[in-house]
N, C-alpha and C. Protein backbone atom coordinates (compact mmCIF):
# COMPACT_ATOMS: atom_id res chain seq x y z
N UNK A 1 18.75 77.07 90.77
CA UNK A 1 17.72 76.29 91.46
C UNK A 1 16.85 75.55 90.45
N UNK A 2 16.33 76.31 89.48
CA UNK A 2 15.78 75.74 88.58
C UNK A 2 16.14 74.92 87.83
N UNK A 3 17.66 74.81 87.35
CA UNK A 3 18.46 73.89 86.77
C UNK A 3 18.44 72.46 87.83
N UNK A 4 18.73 72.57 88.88
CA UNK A 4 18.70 71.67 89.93
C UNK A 4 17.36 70.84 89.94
N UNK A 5 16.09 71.34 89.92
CA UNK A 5 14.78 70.91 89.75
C UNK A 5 14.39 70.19 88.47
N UNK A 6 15.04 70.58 87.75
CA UNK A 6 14.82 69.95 86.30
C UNK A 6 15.59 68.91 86.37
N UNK A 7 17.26 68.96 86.78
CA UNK A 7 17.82 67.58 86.78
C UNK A 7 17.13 66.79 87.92
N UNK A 8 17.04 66.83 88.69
CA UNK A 8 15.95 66.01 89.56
C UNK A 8 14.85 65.54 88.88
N UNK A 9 13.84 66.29 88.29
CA UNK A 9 12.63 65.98 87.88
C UNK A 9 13.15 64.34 86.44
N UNK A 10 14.35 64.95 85.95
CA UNK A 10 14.58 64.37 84.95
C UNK A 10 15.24 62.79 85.60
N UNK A 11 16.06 62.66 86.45
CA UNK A 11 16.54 61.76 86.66
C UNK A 11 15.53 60.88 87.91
N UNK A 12 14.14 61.55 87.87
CA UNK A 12 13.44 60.97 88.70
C UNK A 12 12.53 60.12 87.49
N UNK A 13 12.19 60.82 86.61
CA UNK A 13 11.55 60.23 85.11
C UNK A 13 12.84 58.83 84.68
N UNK A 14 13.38 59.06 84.37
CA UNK A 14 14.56 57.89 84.09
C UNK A 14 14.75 57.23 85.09
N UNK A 15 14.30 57.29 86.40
CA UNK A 15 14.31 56.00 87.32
C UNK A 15 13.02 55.05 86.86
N UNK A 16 11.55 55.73 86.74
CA UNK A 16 10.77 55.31 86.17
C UNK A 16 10.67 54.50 85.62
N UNK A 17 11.34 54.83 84.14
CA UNK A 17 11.43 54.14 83.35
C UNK A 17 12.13 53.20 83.31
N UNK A 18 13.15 52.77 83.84
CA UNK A 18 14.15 51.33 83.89
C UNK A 18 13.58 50.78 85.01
N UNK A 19 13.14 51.28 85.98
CA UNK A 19 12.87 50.55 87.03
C UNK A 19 11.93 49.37 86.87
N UNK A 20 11.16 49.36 85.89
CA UNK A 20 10.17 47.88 85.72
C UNK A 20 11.02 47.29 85.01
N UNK A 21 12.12 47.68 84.43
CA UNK A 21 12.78 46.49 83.79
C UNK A 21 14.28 45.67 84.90
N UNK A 22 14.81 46.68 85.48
CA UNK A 22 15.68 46.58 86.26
C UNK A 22 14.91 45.40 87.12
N UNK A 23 14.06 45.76 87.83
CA UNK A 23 12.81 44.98 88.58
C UNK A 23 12.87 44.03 87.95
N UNK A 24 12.35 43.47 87.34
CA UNK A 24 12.01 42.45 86.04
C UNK A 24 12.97 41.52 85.72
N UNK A 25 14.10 42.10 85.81
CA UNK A 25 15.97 41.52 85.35
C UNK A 25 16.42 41.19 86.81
N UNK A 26 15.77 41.58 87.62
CA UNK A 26 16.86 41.31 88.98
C UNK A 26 16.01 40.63 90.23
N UNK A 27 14.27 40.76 90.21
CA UNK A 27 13.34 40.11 91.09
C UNK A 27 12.91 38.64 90.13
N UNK A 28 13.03 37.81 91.01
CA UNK A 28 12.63 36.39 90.51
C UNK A 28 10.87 36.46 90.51
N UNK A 29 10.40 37.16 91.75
CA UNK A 29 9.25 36.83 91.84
C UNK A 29 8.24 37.57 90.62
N UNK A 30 8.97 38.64 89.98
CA UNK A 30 8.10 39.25 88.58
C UNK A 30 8.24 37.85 87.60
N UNK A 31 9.11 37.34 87.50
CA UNK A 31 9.68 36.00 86.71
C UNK A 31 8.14 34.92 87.22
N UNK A 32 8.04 34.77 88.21
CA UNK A 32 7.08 33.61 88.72
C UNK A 32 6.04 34.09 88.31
N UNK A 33 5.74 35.17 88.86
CA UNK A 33 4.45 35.61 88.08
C UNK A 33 3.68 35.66 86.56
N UNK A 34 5.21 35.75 85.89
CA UNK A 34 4.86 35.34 84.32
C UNK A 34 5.07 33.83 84.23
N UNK A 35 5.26 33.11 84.60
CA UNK A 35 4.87 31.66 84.40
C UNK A 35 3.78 31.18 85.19
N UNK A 36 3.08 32.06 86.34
CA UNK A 36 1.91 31.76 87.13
C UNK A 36 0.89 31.74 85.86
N UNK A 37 1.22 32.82 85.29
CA UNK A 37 0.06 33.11 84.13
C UNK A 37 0.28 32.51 83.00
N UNK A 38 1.41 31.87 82.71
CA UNK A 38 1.24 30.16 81.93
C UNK A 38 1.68 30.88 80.49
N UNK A 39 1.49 30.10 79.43
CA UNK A 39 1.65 29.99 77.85
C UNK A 39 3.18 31.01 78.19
N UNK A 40 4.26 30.69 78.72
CA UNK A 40 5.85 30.79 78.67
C UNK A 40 6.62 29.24 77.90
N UNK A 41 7.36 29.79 77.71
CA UNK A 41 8.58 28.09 77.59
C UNK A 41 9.78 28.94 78.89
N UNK A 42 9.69 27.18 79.69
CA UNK A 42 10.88 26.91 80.45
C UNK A 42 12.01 26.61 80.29
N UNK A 43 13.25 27.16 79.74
CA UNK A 43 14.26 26.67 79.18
C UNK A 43 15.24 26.20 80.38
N UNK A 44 15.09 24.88 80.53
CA UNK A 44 15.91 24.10 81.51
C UNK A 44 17.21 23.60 81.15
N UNK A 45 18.73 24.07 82.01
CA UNK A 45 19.62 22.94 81.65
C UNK A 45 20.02 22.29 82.71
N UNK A 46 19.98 21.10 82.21
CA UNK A 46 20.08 19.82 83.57
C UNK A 46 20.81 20.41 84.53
N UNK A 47 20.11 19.57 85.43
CA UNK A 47 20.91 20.17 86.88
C UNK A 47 22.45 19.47 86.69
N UNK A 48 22.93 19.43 87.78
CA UNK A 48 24.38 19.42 87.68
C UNK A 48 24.67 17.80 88.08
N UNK A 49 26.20 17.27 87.32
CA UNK A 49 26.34 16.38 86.19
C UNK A 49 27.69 16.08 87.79
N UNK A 50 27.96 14.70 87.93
CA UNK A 50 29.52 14.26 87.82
C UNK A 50 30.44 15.19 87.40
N UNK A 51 31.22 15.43 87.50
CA UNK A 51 32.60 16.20 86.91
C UNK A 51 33.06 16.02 85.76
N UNK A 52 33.15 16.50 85.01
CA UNK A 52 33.57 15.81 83.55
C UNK A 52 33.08 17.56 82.10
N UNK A 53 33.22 16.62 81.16
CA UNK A 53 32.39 17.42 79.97
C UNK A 53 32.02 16.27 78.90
N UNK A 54 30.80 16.60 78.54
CA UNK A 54 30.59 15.52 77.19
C UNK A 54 29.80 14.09 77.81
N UNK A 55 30.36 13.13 77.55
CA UNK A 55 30.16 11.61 77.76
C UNK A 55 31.56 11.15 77.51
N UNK A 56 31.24 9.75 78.24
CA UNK A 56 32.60 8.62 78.03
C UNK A 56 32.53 8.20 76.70
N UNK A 57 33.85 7.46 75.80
CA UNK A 57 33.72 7.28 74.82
C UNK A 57 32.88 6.20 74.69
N UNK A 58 31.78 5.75 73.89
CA UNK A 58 31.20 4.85 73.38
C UNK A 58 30.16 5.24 74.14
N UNK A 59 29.53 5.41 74.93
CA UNK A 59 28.50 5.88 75.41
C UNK A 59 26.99 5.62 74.78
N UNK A 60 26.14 4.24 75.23
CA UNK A 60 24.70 4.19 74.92
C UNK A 60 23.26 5.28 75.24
N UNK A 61 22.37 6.00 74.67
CA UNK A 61 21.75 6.75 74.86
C UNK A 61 20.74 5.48 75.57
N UNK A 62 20.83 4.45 75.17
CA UNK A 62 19.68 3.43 76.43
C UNK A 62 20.45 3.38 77.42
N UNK A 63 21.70 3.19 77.97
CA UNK A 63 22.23 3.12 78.62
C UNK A 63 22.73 4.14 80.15
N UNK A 64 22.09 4.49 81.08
CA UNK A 64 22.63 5.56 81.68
C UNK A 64 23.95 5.06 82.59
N UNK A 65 24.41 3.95 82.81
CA UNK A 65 25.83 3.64 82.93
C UNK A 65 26.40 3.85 82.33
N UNK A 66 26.53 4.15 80.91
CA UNK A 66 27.23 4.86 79.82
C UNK A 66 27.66 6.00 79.58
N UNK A 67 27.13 7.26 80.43
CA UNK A 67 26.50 8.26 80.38
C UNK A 67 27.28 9.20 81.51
N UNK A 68 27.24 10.65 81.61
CA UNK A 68 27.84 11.52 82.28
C UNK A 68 26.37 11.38 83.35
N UNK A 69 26.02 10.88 84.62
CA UNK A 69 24.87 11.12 84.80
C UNK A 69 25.02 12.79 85.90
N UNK A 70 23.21 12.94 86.81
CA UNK A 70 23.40 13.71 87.81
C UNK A 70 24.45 13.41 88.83
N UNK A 71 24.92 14.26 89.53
CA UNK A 71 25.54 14.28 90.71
C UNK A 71 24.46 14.07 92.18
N UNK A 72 24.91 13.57 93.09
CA UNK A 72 23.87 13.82 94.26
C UNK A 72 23.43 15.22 94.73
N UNK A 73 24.17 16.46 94.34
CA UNK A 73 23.87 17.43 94.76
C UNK A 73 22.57 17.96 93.31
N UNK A 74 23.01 17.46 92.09
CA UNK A 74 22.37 17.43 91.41
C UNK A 74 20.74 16.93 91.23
N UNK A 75 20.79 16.16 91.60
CA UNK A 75 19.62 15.62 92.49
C UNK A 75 18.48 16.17 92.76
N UNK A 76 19.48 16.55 94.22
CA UNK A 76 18.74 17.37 95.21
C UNK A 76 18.05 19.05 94.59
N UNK A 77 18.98 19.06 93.74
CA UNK A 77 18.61 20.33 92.75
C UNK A 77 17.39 20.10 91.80
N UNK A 78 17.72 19.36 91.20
CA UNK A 78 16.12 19.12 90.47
C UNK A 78 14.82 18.68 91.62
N UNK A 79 14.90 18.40 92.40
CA UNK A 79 13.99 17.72 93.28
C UNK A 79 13.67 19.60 93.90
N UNK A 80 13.85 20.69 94.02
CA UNK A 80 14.19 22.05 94.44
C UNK A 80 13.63 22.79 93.30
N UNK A 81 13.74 22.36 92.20
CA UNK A 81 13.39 23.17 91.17
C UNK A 81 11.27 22.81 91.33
N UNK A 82 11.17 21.33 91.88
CA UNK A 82 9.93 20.74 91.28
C UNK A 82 9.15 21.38 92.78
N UNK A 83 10.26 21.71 93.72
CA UNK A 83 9.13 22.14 94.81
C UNK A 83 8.81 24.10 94.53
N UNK A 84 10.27 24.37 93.88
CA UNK A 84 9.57 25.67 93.62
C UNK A 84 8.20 26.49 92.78
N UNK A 85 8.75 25.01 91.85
CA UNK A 85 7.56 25.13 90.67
C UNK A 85 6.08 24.98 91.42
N UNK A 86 5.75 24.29 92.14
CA UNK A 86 4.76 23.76 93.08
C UNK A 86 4.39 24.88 93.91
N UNK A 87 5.24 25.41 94.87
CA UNK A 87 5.48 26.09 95.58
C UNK A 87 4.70 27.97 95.27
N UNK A 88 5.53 27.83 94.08
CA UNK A 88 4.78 29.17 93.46
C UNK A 88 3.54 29.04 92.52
N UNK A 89 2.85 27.94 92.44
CA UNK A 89 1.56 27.50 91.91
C UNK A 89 2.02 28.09 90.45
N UNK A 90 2.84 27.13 89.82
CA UNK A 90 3.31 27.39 88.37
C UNK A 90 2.90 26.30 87.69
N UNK A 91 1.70 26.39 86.72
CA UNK A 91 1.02 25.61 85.53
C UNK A 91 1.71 24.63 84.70
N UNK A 92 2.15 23.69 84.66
CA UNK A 92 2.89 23.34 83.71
C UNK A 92 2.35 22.31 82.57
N UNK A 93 2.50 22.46 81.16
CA UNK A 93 2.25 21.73 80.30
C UNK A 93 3.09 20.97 79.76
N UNK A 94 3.16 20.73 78.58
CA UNK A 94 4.39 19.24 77.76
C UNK A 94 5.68 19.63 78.83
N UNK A 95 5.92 18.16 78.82
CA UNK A 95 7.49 18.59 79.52
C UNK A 95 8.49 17.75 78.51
N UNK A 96 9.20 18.21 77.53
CA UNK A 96 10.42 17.64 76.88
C UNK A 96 11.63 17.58 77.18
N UNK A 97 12.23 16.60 76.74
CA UNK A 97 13.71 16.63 77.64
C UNK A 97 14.40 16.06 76.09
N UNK A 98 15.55 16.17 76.21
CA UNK A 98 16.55 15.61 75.30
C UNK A 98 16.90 13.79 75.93
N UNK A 99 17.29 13.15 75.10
CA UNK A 99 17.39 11.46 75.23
C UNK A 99 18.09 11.02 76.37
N UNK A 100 18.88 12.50 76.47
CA UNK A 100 20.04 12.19 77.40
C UNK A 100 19.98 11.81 79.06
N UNK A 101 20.10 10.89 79.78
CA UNK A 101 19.77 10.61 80.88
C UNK A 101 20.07 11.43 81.99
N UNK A 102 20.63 12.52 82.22
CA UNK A 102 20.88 13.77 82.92
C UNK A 102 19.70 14.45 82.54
N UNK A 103 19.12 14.65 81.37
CA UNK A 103 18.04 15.48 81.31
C UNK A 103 16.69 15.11 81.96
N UNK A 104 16.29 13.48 81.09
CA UNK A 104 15.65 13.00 81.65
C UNK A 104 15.25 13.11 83.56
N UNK A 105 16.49 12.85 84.12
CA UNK A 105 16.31 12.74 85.44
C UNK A 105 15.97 13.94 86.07
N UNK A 106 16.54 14.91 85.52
CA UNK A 106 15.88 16.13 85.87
C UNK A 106 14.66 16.42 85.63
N UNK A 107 14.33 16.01 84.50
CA UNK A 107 12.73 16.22 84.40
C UNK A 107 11.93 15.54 85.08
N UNK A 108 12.02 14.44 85.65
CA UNK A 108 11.88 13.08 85.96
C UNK A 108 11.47 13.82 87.62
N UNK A 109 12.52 13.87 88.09
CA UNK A 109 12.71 14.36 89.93
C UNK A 109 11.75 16.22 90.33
N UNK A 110 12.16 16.69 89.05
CA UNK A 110 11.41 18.10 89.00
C UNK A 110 9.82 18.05 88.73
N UNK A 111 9.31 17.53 87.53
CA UNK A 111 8.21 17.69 87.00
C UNK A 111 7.63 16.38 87.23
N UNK A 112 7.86 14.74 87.80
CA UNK A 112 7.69 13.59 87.41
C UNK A 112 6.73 13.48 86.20
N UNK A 113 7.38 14.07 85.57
CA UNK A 113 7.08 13.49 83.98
C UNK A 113 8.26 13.90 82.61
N UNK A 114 8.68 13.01 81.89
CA UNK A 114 9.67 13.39 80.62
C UNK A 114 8.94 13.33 79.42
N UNK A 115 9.46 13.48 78.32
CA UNK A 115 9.38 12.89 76.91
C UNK A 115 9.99 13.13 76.31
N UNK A 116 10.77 12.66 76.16
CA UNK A 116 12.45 12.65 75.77
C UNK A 116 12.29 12.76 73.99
N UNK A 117 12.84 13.64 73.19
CA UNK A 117 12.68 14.30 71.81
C UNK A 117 14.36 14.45 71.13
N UNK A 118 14.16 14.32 70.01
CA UNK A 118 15.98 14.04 69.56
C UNK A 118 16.31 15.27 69.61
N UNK A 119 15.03 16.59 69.16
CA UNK A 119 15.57 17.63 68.78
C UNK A 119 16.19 18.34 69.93
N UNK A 120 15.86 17.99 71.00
CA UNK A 120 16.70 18.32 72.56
C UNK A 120 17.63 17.89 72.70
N UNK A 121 18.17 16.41 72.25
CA UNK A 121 19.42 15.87 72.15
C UNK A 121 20.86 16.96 72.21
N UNK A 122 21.54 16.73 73.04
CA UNK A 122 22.94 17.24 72.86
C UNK A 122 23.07 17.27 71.52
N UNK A 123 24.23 18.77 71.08
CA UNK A 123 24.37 19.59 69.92
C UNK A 123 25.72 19.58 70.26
N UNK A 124 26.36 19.00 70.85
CA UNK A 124 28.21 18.60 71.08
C UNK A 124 28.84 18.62 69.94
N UNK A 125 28.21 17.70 69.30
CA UNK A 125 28.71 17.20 67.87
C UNK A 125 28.04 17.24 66.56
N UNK A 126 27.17 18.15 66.83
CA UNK A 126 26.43 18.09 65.41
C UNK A 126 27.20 19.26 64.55
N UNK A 127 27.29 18.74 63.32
CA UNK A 127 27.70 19.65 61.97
C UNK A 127 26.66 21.21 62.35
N UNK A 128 26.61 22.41 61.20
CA UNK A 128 25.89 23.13 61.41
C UNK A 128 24.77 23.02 60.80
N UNK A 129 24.67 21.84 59.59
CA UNK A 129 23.06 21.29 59.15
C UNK A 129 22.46 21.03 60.56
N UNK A 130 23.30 19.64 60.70
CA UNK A 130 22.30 19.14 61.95
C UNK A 130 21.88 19.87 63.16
N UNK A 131 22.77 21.09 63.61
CA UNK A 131 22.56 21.93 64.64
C UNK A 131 21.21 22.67 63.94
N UNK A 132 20.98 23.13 62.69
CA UNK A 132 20.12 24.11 62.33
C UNK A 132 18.78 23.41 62.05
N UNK A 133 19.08 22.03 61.44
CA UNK A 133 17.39 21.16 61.99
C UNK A 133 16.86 20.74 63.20
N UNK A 134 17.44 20.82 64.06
CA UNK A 134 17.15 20.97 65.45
C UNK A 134 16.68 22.17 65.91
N UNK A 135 17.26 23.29 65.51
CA UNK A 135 16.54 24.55 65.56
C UNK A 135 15.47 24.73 64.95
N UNK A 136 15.25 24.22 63.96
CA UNK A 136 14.08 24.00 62.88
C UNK A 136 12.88 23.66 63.91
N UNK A 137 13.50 22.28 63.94
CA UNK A 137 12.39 21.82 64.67
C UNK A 137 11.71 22.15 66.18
N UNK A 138 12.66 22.46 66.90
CA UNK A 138 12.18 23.24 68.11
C UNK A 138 10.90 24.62 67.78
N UNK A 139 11.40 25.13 67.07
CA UNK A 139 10.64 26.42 66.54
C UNK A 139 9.31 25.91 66.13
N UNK A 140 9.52 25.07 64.87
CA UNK A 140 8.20 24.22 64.41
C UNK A 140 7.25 23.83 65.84
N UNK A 141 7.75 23.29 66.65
CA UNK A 141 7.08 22.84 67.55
C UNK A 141 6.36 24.00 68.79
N UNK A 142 7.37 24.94 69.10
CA UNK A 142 6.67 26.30 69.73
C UNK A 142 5.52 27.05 69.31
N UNK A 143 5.68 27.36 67.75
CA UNK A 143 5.08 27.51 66.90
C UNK A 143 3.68 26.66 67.15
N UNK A 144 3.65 25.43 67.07
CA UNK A 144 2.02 24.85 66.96
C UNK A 144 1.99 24.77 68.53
N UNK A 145 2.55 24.99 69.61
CA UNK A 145 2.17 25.15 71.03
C UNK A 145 1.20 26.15 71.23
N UNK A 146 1.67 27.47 70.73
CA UNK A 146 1.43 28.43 71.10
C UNK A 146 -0.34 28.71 70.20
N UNK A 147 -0.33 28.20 68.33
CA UNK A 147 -1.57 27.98 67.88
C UNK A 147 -2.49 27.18 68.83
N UNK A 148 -2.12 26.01 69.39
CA UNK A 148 -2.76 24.80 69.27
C UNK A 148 -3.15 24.98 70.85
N UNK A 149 -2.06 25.02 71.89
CA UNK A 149 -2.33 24.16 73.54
C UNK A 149 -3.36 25.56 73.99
N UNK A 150 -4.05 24.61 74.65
CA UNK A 150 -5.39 25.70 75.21
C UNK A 150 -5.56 25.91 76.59
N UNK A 151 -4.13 25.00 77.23
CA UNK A 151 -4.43 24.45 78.54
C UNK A 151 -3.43 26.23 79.17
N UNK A 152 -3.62 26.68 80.39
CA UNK A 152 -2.51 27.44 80.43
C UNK A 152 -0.85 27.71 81.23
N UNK A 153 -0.71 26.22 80.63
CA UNK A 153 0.40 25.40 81.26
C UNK A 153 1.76 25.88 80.30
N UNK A 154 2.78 26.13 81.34
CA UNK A 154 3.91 26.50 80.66
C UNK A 154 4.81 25.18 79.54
N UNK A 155 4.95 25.54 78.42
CA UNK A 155 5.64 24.58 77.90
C UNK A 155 7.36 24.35 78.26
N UNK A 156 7.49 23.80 78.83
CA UNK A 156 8.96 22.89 79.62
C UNK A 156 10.13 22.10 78.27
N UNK A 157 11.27 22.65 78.56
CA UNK A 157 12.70 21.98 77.61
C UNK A 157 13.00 21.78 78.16
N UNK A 158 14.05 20.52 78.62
CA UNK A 158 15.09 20.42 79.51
C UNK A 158 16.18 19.97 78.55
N UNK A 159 17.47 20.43 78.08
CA UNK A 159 17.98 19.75 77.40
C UNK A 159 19.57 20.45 77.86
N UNK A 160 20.43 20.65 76.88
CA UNK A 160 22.67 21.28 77.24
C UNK A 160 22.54 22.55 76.97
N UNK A 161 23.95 22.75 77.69
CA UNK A 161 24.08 24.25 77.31
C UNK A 161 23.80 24.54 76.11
N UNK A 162 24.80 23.94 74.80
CA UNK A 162 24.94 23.68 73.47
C UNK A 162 24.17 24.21 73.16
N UNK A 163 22.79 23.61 73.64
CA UNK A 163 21.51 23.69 72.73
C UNK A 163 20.45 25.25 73.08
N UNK A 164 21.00 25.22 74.23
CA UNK A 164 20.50 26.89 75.28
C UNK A 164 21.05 27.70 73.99
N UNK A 165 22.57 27.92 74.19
CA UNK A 165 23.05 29.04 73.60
C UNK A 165 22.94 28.98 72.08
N UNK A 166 22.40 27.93 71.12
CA UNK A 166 22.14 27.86 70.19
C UNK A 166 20.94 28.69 69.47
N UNK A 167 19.74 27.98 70.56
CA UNK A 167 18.44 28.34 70.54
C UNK A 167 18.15 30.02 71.02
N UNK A 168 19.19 30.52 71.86
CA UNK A 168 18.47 32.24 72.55
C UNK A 168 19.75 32.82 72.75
N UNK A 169 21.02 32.23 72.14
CA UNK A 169 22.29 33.02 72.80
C UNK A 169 22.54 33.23 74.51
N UNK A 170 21.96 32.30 75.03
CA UNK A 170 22.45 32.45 76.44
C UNK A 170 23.60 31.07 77.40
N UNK A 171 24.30 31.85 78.02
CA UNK A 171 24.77 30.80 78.52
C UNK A 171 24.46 30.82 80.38
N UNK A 172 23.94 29.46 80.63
CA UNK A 172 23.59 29.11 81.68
C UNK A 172 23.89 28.34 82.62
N UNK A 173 24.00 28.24 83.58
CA UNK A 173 24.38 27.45 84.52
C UNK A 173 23.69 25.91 84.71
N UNK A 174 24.17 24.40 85.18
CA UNK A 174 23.52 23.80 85.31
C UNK A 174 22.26 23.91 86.59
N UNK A 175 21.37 23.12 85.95
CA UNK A 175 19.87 24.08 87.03
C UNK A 175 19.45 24.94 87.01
N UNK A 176 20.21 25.82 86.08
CA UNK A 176 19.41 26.88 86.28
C UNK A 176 17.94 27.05 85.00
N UNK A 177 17.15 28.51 85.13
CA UNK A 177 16.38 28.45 84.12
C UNK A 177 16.34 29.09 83.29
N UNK A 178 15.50 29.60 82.11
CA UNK A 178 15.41 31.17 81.23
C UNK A 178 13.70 30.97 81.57
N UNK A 179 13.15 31.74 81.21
CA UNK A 179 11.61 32.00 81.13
C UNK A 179 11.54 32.69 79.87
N UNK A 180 10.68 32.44 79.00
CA UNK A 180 10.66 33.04 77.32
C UNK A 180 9.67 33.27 76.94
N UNK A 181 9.40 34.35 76.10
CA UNK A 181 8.07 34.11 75.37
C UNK A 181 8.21 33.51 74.33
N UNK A 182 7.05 32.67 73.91
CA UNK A 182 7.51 32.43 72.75
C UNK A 182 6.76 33.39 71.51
N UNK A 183 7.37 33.56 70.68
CA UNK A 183 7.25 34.30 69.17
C UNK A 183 6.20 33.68 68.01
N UNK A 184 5.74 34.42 67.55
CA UNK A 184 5.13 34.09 66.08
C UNK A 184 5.64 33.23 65.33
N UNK A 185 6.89 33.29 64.97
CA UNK A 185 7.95 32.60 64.22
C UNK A 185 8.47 31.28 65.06
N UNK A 186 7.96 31.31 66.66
CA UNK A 186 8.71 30.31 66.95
C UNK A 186 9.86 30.19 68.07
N UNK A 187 10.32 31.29 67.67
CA UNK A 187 11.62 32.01 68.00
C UNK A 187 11.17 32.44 69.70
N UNK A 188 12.23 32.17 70.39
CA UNK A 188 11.91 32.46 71.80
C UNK A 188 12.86 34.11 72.70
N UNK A 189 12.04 34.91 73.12
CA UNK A 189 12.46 35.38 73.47
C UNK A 189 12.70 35.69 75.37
N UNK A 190 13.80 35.66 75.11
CA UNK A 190 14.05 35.40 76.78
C UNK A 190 13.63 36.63 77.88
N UNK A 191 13.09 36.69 78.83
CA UNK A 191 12.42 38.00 79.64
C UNK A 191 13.13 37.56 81.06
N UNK A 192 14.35 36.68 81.69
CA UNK A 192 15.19 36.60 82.88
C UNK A 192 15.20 34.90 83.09
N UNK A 193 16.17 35.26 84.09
CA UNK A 193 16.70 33.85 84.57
C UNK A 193 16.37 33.52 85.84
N UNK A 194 15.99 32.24 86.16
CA UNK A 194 15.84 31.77 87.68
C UNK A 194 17.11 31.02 87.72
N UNK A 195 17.84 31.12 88.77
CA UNK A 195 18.63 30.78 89.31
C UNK A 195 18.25 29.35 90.02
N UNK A 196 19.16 28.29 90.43
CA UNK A 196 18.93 27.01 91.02
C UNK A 196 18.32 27.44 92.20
N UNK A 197 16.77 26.92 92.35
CA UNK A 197 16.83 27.56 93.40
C UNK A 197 17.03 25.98 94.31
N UNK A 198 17.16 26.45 95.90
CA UNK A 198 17.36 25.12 97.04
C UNK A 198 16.25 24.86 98.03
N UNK A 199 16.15 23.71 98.03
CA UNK A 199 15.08 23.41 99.08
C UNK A 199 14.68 24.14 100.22
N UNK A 200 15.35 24.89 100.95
CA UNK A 200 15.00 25.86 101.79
C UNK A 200 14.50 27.03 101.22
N UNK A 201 15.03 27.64 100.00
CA UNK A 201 14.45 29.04 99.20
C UNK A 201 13.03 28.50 98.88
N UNK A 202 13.08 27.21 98.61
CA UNK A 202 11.53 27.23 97.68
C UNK A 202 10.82 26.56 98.66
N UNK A 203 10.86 26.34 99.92
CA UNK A 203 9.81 26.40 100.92
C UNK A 203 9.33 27.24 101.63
N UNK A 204 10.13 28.13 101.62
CA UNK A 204 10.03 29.80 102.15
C UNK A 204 9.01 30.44 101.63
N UNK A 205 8.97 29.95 100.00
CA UNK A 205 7.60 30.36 99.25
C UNK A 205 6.66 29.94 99.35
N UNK A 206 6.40 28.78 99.85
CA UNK A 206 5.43 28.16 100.27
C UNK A 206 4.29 29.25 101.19
């Protein structure tokens, strides 16, 4: 009996304990709540693209006829992301996007505002210098966010997978999100994922 009471007692302690993280890893709304309360980075990858991978050959970065752009469902996805953000009264500060006109538009339809930065730029083709000054510089820049912005608005990326799994080792879906803290160093650490959410989920929150 007593053996029985102890494994109980014990495996009631070890629910405890994972359970705020389990929670945490699997409820979106613990996720909202840490970006309600602001100074996070949003790690965005564009919503979803035409069919394809990459760009067409020759491809102008002024150019979005040139370009792999959104899809219409894509669209409608970023336009879903900007009501959830709204929706759950989520702060937002700088919003950066990579040059690329898929990003842009996402930022564009979600946040109506961009500022399109090279160091967001697609990492398709960069050597591992150029991949690692891009990392450089992202960091550099978290880094004086986190000294400097006083406002308590989440700082916003929208940029490729490439550059996701470069920057935090994750791989993500288009639309979808990471939520991060950011680090001393710069360095972002990821605390869960929001999923795309859809115009009906993020009016529900309303």
């Amino acid at each position: 009996m007593r053996r029985s009471i102890f494994r109980c007692v014990i495996a009631i302690a070890t629910a405890a304990v994972l359970l705020p993280s389990l929670a945490f890893g699997s409820d979106g709304d613990a996720l909202w709540n840490s970006l309600r309360d602001g100074r996070h980075v949003l790690l965005v990858r564009h919503a979803a693209t035409e069919p394809g991978a990459g760009d067409p050959p020759g491809f102008q970065l002024d150019d979005c006829k040139t370009q792999r752009n959104l899809s219409a469902e894509g669209r409608l996805d970023a336009e879903a992301i900007g009501t959830a953000i709204r929706a759950h009264g989520v702060p937002v500060g700088p919003v950066l996007t990579s040059r690329w006109c898929r990003c842009i538009d996402t930022a564009m339809l979600a946040f109506a505002r961009a500022d399109p930065i090279a160091m967001l730029n697609s990492g398709m083709d960069d050597d591992d210098g150029a991949r690692n000054r891009k990392l450089g510089e992202v960091r550099e820049y978290v880094q004086q966010y986190v000294a400097s912005y006083k406002e308590p608005g989440n700082l916003v990326l929208v940029t490729h997978d490439v550059n996701i799994r470069a920057l935090v080792g994750e791989k993500i879906a288009q639309g979808e999100m990471l939520v991060a803290a950011p680090q001393p160093d710069g360095s972002l650490k990821v605390i869960g994922k929001l999923g795309v959410p859809r115009n009906a989920d993020a009016k529900r929150a309303m």
